[in-house]
PDB file of N, CA and C in Angstrom:
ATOM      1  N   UNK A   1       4.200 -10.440  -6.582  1.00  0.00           N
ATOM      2  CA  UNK A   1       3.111  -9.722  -5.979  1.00  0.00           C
ATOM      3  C   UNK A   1       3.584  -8.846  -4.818  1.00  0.00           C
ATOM      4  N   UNK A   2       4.956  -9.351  -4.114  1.00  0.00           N
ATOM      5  CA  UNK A   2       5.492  -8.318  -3.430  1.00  0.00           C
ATOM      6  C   UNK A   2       5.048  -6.539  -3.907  1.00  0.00           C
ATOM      7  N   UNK A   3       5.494  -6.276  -4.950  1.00  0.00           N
ATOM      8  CA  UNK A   3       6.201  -5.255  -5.116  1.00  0.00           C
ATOM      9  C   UNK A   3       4.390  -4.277  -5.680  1.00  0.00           C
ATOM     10  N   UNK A   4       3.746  -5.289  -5.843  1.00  0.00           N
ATOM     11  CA  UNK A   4       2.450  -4.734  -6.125  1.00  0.00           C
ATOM     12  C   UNK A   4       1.562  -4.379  -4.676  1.00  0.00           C
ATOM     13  N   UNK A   5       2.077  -5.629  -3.917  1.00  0.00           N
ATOM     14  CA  UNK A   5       1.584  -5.205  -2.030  1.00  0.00           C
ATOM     15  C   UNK A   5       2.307  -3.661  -1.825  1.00  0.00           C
ATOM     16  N   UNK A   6       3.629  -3.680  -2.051  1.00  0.00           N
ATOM     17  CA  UNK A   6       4.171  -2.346  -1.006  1.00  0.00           C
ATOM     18  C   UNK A   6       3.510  -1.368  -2.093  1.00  0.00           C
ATOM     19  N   UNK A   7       3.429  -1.610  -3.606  1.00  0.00           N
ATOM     20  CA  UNK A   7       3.187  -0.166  -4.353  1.00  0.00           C
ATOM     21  C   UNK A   7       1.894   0.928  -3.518  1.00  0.00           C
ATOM     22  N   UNK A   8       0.762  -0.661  -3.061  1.00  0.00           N
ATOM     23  CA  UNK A   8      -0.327   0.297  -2.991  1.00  0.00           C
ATOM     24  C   UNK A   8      -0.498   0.298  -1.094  1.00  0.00           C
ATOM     25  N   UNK A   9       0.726  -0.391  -0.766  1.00  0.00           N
ATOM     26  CA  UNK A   9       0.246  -0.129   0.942  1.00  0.00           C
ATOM     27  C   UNK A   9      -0.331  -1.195   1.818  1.00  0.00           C
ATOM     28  N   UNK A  10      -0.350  -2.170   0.728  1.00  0.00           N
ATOM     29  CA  UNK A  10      -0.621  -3.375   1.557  1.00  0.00           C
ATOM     30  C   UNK A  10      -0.395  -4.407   2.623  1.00  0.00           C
ATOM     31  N   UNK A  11      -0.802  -4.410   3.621  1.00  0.00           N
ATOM     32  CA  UNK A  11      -0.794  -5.420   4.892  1.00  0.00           C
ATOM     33  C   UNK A  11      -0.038  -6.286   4.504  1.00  0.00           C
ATOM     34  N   UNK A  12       1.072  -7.098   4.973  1.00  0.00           N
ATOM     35  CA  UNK A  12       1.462  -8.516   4.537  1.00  0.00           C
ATOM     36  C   UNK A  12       0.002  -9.592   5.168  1.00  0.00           C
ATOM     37  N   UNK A  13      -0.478  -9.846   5.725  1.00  0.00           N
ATOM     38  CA  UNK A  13      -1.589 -10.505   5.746  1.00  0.00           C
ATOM     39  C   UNK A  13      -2.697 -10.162   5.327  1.00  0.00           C
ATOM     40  N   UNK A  14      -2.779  -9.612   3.837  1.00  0.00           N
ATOM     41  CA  UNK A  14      -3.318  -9.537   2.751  1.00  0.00           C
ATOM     42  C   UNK A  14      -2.720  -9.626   1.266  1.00  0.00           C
ATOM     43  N   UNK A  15      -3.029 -10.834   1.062  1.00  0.00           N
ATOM     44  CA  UNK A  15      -2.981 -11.603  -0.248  1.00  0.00           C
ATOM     45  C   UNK A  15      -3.544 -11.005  -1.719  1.00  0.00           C
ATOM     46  N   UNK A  16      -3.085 -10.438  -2.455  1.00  0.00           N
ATOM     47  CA  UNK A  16      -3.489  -9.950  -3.595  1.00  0.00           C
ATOM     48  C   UNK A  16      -3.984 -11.382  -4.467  1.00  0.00           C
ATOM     49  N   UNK A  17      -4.842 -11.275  -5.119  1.00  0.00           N
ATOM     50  CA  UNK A  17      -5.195 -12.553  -6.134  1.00  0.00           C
ATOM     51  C   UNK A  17      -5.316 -11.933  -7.394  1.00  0.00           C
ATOM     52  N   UNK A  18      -5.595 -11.247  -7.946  1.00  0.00           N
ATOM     53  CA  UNK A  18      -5.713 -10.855  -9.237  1.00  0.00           C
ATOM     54  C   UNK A  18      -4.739  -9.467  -9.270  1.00  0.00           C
ATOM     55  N   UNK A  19      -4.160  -9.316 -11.129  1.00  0.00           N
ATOM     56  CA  UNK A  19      -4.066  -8.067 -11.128  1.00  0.00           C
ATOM     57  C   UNK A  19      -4.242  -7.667 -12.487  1.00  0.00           C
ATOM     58  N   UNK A  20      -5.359  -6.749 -12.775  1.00  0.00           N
ATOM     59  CA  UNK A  20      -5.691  -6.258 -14.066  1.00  0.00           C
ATOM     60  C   UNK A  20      -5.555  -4.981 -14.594  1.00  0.00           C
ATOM     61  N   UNK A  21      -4.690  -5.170 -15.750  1.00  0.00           N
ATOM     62  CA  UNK A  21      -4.072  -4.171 -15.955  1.00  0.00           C
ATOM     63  C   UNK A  21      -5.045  -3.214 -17.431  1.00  0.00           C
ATOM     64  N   UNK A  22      -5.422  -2.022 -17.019  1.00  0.00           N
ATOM     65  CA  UNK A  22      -6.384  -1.442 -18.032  1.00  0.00           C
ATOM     66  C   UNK A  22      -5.337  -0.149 -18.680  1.00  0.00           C
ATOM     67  N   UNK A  23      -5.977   0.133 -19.849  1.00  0.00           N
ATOM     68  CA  UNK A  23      -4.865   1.365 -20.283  1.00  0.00           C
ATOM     69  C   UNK A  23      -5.052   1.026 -22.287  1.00  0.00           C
ATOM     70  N   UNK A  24      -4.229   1.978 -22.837  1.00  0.00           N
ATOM     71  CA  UNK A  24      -3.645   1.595 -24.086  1.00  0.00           C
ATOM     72  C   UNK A  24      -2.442   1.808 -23.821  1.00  0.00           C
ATOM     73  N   UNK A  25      -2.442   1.072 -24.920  1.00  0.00           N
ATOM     74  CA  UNK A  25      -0.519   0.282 -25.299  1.00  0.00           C
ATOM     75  C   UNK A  25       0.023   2.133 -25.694  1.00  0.00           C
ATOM     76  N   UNK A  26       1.161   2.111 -25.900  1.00  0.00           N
ATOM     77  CA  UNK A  26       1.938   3.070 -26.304  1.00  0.00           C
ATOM     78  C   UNK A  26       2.098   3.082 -27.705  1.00  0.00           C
ATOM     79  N   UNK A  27       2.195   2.196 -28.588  1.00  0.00           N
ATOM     80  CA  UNK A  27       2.420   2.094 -29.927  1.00  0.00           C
ATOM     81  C   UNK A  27       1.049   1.034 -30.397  1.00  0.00           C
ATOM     82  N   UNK A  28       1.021   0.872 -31.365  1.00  0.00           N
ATOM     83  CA  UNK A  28       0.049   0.383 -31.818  1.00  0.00           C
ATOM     84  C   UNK A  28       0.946  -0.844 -32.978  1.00  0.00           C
ATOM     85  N   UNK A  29       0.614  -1.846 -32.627  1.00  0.00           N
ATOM     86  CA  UNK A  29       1.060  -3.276 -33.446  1.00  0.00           C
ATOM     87  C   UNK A  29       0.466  -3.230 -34.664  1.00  0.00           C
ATOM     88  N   UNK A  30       1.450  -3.571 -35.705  1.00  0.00           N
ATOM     89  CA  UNK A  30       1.064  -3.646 -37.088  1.00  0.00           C
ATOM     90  C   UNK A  30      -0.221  -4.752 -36.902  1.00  0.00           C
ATOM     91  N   UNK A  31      -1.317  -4.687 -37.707  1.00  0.00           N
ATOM     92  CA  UNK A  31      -1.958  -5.450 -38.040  1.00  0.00           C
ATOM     93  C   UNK A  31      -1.664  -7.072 -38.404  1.00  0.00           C
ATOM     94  N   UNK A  32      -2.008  -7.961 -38.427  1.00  0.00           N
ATOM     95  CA  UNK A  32      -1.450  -9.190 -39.207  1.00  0.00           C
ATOM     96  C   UNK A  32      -2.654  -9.443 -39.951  1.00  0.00           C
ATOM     97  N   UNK A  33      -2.260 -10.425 -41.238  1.00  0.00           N
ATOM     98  CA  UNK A  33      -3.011 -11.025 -42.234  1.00  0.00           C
ATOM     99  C   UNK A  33      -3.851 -11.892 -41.112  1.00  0.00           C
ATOM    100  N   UNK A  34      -5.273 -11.989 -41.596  1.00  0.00           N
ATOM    101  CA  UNK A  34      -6.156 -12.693 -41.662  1.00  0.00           C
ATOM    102  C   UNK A  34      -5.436 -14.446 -41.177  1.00  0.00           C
ATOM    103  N   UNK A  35      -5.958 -14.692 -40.262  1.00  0.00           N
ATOM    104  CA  UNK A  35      -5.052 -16.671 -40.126  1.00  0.00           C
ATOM    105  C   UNK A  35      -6.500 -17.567 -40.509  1.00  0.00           C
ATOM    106  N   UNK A  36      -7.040 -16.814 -40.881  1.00  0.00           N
ATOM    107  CA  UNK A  36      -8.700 -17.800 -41.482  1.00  0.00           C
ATOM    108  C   UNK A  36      -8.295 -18.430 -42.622  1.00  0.00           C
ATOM    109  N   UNK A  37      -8.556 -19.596 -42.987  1.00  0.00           N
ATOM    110  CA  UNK A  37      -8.139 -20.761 -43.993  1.00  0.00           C
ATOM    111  C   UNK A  37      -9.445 -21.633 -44.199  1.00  0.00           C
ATOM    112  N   UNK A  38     -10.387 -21.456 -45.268  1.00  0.00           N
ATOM    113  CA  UNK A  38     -11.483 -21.994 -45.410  1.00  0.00           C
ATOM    114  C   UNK A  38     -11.200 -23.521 -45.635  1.00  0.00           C
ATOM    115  N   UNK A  39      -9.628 -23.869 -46.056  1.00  0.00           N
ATOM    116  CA  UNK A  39      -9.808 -25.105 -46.251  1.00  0.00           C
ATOM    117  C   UNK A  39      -9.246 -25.815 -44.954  1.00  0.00           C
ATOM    118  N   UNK A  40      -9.564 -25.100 -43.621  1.00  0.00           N
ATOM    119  CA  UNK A  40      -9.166 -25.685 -42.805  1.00  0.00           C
ATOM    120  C   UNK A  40      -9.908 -26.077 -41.636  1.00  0.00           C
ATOM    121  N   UNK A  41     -11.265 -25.823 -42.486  1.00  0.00           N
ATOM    122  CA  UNK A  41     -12.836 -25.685 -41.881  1.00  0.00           C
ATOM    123  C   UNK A  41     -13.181 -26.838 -41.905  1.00  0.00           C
ATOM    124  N   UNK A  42     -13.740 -27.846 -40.974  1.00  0.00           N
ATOM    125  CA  UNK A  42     -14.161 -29.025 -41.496  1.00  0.00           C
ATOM    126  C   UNK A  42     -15.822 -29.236 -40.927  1.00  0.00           C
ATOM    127  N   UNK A  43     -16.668 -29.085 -41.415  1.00  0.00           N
ATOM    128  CA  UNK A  43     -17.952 -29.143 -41.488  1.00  0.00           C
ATOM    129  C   UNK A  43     -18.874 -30.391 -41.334  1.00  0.00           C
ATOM    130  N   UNK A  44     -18.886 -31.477 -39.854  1.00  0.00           N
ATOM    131  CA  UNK A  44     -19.542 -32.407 -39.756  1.00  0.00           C
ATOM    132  C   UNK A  44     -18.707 -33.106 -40.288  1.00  0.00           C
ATOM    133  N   UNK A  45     -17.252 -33.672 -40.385  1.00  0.00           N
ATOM    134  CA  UNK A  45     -16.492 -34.611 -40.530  1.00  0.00           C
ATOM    135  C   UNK A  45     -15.267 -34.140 -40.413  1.00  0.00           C
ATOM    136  N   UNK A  46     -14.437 -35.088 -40.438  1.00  0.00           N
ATOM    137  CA  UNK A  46     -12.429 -34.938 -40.297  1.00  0.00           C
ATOM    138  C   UNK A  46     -12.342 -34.610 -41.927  1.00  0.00           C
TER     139      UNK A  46
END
């Protein structure tokens, strides 16, 4: 979190707690198959 305090100018006695990062990706990830498995559904029992 250092390096995120000096990026934007931050006080050392101010504590960053979150950091959210918004944007799109640069490439786009192949898709993957479906991981849904109907027989792995269990409906009101083991």
């Amino acid at each position: 979190m250092d390096a995120f305090r000096k990026f934007f100018g931050m006080p050392k006695n101010i504590a960053p707690m979150a950091l959210i990062i918004l944007g799109y990706p640069a490439e786009s990830p192949e898709l993957e198959a479906p991981r849904y498995d109907k027989a792995k559904v269990h409906w009101q029992k083991w």
